[in-house]
Protein backbone atom coordinates (compact mmCIF):
# COMPACT_ATOMS: atom_id res chain seq x y z
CA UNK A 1 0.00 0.00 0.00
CA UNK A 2 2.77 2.61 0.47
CA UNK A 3 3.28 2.22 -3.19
CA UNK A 4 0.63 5.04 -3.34
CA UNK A 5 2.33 7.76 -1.72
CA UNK A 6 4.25 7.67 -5.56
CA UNK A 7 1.09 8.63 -7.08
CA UNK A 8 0.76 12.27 -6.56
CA UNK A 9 4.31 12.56 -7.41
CA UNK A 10 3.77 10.62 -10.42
CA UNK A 11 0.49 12.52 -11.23
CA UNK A 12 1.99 15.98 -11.68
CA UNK A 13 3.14 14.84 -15.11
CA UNK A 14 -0.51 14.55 -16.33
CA UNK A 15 -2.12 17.52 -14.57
CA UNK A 16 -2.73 21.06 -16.11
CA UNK A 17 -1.35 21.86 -19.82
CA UNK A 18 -0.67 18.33 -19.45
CA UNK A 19 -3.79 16.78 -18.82
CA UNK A 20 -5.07 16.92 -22.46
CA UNK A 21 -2.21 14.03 -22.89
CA UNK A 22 -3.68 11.78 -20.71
CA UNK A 23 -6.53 10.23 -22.83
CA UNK A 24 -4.13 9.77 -25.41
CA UNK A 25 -1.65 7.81 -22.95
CA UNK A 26 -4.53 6.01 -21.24
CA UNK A 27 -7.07 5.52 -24.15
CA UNK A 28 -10.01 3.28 -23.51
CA UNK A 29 -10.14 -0.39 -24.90
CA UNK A 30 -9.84 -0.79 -28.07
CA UNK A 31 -11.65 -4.20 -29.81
CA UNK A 32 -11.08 -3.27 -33.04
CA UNK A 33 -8.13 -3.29 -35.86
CA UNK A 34 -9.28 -0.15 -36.90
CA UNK A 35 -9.65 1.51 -33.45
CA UNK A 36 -5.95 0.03 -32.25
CA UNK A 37 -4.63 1.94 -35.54
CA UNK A 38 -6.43 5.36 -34.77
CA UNK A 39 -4.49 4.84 -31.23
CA UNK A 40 -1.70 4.27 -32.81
CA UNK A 41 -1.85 6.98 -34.89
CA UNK A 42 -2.93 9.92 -32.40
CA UNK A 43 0.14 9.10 -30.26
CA UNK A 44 2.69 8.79 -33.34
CA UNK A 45 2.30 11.73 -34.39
CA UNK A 46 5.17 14.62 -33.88
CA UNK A 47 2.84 16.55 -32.26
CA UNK A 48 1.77 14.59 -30.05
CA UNK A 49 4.40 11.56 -29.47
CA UNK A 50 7.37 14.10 -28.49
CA UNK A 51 5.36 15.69 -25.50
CA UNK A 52 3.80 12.03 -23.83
CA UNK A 53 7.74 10.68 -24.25
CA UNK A 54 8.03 13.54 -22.21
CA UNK A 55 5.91 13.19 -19.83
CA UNK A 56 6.19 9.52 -19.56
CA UNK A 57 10.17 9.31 -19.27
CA UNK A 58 9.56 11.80 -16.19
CA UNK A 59 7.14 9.68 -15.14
CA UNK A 60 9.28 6.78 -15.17
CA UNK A 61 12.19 8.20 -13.96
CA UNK A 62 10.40 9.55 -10.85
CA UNK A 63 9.02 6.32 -9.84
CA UNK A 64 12.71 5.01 -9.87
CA UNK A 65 13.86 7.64 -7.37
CA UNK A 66 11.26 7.21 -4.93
CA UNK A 67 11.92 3.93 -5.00
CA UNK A 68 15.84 4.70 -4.44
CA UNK A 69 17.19 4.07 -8.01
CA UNK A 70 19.38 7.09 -8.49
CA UNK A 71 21.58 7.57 -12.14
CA UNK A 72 25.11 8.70 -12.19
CA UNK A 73 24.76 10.02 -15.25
CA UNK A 74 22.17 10.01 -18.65
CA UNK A 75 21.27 9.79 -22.03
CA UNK A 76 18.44 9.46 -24.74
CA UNK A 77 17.97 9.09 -27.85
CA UNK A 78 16.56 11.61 -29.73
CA UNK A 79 14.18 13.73 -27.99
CA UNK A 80 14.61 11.70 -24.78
CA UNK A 81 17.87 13.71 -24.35
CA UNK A 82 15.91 16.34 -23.47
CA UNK A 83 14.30 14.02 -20.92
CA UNK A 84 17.62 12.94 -19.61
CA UNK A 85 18.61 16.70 -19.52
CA UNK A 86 14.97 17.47 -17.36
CA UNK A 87 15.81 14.79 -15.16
CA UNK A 88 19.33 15.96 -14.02
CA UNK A 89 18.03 19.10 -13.48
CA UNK A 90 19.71 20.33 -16.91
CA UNK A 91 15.94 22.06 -18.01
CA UNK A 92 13.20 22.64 -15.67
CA UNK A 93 11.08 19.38 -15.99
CA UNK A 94 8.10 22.03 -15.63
CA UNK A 95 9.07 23.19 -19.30
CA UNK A 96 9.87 20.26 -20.19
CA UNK A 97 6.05 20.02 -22.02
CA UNK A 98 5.96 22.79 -23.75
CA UNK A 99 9.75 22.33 -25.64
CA UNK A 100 8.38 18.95 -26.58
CA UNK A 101 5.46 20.98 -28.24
CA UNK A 102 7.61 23.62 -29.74
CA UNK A 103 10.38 21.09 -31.29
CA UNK A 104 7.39 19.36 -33.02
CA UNK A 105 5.99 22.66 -34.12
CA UNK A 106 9.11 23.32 -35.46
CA UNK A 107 9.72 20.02 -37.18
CA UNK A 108 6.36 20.12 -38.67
CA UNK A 109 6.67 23.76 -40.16
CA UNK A 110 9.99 23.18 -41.58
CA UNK A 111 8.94 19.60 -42.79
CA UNK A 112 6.82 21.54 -45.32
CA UNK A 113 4.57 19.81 -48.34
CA UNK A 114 6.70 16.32 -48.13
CA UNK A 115 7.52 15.62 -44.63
CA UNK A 116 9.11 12.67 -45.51
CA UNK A 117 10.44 9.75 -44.13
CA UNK A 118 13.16 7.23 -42.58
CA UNK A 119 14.23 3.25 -43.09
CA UNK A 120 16.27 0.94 -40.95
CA UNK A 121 18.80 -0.81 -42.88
CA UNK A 122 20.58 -4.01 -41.87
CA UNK A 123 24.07 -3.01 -42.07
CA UNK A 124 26.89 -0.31 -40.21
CA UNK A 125 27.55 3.06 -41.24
CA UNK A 126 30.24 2.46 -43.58
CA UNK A 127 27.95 -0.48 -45.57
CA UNK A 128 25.18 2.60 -45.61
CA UNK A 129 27.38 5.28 -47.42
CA UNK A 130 28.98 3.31 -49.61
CA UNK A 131 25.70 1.87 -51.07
CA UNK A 132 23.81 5.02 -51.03
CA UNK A 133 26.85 6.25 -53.11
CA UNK A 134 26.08 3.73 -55.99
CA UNK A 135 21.98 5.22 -55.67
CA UNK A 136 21.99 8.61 -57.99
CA UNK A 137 17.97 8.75 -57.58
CA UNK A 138 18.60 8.50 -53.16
CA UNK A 139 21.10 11.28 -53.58
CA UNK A 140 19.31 13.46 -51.00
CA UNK A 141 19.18 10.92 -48.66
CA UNK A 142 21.26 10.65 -45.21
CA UNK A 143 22.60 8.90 -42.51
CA UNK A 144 20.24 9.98 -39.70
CA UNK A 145 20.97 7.17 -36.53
CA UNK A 146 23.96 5.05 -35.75
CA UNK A 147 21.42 2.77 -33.43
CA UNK A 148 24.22 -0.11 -33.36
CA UNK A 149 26.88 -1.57 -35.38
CA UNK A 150 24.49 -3.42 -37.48
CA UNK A 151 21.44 -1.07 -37.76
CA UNK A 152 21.63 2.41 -39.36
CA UNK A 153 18.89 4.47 -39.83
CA UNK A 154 18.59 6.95 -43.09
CA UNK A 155 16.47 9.77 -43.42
CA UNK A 156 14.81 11.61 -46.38
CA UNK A 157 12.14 12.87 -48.91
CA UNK A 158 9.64 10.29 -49.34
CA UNK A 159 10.63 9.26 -53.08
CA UNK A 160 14.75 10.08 -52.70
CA UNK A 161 13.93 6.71 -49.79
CA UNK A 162 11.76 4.90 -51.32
CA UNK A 163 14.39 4.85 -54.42
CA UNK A 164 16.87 3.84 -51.39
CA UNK A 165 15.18 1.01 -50.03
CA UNK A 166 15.01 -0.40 -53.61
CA UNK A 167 18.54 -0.40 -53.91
CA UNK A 168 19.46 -1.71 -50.93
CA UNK A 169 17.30 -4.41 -51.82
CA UNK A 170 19.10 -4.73 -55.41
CA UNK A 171 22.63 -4.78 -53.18
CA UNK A 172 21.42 -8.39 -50.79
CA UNK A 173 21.19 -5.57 -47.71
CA UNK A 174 17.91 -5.82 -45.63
CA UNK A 175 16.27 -2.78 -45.51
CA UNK A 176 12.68 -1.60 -43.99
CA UNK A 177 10.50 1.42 -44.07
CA UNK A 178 9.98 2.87 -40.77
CA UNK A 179 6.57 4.27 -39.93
CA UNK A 180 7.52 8.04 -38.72
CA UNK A 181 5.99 11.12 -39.68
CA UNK A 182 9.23 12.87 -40.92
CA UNK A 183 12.26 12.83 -42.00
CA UNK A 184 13.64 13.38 -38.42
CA UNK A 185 17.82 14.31 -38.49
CA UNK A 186 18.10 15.06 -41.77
CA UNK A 187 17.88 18.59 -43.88
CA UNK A 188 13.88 18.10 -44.50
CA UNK A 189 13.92 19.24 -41.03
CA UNK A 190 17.01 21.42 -40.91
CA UNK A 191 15.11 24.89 -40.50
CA UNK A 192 13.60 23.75 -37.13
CA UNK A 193 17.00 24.04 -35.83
CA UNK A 194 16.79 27.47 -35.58
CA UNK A 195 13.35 28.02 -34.54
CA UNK A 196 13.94 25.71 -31.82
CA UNK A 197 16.70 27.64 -30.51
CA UNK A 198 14.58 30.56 -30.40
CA UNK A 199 12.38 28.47 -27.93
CA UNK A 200 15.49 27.21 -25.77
CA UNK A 201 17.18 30.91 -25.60
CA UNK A 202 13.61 32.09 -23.38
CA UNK A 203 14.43 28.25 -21.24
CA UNK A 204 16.62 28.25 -17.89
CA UNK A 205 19.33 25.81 -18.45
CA UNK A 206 21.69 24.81 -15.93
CA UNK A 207 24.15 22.75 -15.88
CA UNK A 208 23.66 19.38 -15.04
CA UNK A 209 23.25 17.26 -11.83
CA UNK A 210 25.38 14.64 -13.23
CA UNK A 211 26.49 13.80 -16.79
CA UNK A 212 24.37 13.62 -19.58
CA UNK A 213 26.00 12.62 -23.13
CA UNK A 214 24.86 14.10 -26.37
CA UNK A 215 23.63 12.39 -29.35
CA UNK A 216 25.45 15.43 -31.39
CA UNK A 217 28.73 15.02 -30.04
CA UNK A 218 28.78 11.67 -28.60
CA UNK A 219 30.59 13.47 -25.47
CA UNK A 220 29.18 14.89 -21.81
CA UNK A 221 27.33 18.08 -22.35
CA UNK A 222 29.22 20.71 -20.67
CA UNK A 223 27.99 23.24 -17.90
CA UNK A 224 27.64 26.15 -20.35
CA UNK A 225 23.97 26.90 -20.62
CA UNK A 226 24.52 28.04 -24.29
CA UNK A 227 26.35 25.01 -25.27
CA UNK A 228 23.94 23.10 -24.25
CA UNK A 229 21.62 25.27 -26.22
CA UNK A 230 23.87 25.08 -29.07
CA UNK A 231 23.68 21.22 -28.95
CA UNK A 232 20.10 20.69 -28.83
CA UNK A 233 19.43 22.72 -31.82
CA UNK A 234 21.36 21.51 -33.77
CA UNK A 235 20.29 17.91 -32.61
CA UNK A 236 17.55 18.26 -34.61
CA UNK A 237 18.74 17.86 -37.63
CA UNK A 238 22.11 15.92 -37.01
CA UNK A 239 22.61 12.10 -36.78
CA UNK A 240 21.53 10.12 -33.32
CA UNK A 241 25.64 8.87 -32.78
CA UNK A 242 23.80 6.56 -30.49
CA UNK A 243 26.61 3.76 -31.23
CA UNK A 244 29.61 5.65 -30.24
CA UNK A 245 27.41 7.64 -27.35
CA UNK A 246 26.75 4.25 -25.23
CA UNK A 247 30.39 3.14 -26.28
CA UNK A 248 31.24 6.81 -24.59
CA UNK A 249 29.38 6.01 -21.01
CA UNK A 250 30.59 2.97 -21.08
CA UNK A 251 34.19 3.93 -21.15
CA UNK A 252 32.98 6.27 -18.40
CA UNK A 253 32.38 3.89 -15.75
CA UNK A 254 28.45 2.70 -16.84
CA UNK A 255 27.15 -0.75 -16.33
CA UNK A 256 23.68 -0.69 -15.36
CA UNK A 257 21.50 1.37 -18.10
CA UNK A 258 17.94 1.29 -17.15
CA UNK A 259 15.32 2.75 -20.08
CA UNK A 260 12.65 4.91 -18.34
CA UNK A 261 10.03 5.03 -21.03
CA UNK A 262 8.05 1.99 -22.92
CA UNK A 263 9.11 -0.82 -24.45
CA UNK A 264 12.60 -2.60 -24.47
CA UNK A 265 14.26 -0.52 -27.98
CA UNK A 266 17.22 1.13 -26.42
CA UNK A 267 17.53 -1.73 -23.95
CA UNK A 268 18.17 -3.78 -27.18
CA UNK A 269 20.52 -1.47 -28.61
CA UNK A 270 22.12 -1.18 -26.19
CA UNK A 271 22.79 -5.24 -25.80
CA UNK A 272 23.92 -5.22 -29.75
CA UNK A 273 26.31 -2.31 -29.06
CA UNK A 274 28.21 -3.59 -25.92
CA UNK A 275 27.35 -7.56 -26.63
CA UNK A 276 29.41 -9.90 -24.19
CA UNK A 277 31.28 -7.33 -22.19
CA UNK A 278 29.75 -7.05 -18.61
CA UNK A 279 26.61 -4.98 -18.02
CA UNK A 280 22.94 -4.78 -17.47
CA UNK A 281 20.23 -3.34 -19.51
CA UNK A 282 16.69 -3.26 -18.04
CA UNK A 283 13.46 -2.26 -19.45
CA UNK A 284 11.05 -0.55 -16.99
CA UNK A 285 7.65 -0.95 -19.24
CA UNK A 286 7.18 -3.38 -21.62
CA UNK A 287 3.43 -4.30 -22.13
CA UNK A 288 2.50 -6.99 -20.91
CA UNK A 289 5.89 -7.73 -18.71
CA UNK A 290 6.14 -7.67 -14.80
């Protein structure tokens, strides 16, 4: 029963400008195809998904403290380095919200007419450029996550990767289109950069409780409230360096990496980056899972 005095903590995340959030979190049952894809769908999108990871990763991470699970230091991926930066005290977690909101209005604007969109690909960053090389018709196409050393994510207009994923398929490497809304990290989205700076120049920033790496850089943030500025904006449109991040807190002294947010994906990644040398990865909320 003490489990309870968490809630109100917990609760905070989903009250006020928040609250319209919740039904979208929380929606009723659905007992339908059709109804599970409009779910789907509402929380996907940019507008939406980037403030409930938000909110949820606080959520998460919250829960862990009360419950005496304190980090050393942080990451995300994507937006959930602004999480990690909220959490350590980086960015008030009260604002936390509404940068989630403006990012996505940023993304959106700059995405334009053809927002675009992204593709796994079987294969490591070297296997990526060289075959998207050989592709004249994927020639605006990018590089946008290093997610481990055999997954690479690439980014751009809808046709320029569509064209991709047809030669990767011509070249014997396993490729899939990823359902996103945008072309996240690439230049379809490389205007929101700046608008979202705009937004983080009227934010407090502080530095840091404890380290928090950058998917930009691959390195700590520093304690410079402007370079961390600096960083996030132009996160936006620069490649997740997720690969040599983790690689990076692991030479620091991490061993336990614990995802605060649903499902198991960075846990994963995080097993296919490090693979037999000694740590632990733990999902907190995989459906279905104790």
């Amino acid at each position: 029963s003490d489990l309870f005095v968490a809630f109100p903590r917990l609760h905070r995340h989903l009250r006020g400008a928040a609250a319209r959030y919740a039904s979208l979190m929380f929606p009723p049952a659905a007992f339908t195809p059709a109804a599970r894809e409009a779910q789907r769908q509402a929380i996907t999108d940019t507008a939406v998904a980037q403030p409930v990871m938000g909110i949820g990763g606080l959520a998460v991470h919250d829960l862990l403290t009360w419950l005496g699970v304190e980090p050393d230091l942080a990451g995300g991926h994507s937006f959930g380095e602004l999480v990690a930066l909220a959490a350590a005290g980086a960015i008030p977690p009260d604002d936390l919200l509404g940068l989630g909101e403006a990012r996505a209005a940023a993304i959106l604007t700059a995405a334009g007419d053809d927002p675009g969109t992204m593709a796994a690909v079987r294969a490591d960053e070297g296997t990526v450029r060289a075959a998207l090389a050989t592709m004249p018709a994927a020639g605006s196409v990018v590089v946008a996550n290093l997610n481990a050393p055999d997954q690479t994510v690439i980014s751009g207009p809808t046709a320029a990767v569509e064209a991709a994923l047809g030669g990767f398929s011509g070249a014997g490497i396993a490729a899939r289109a990823i359902p996103v809304a945008c072309a996240f990290h690439s230049p379809v989205v490389a205007a929101a950069g700046p608008a979202f700076a705009q937004t983080l120049e009227a934010c407090p920033v502080a530095p840091a409780a404890y380290p928090v790496w950058s998917n930009t850089t691959a390195g700590e943030h520093g304690a410079d409230p402007s370079g961390i500025r600096t960083l996030l904006a132009r996160q936006v449109a620069e490649p997740v360096r997720f690969v040599e991040q983790i690689e990076s807190m692991y030479a620091a002294g991490a061993r336990v990496f614990i995802e605060c947010g649903p499902g198991r994906v960075l846990t994963g990644l995080v097993g296919k980056i490090l693979g037999d040398r000694p740590h632990t990865a733990v999902a907190c909320e995989v459906s279905g899972e104790p």
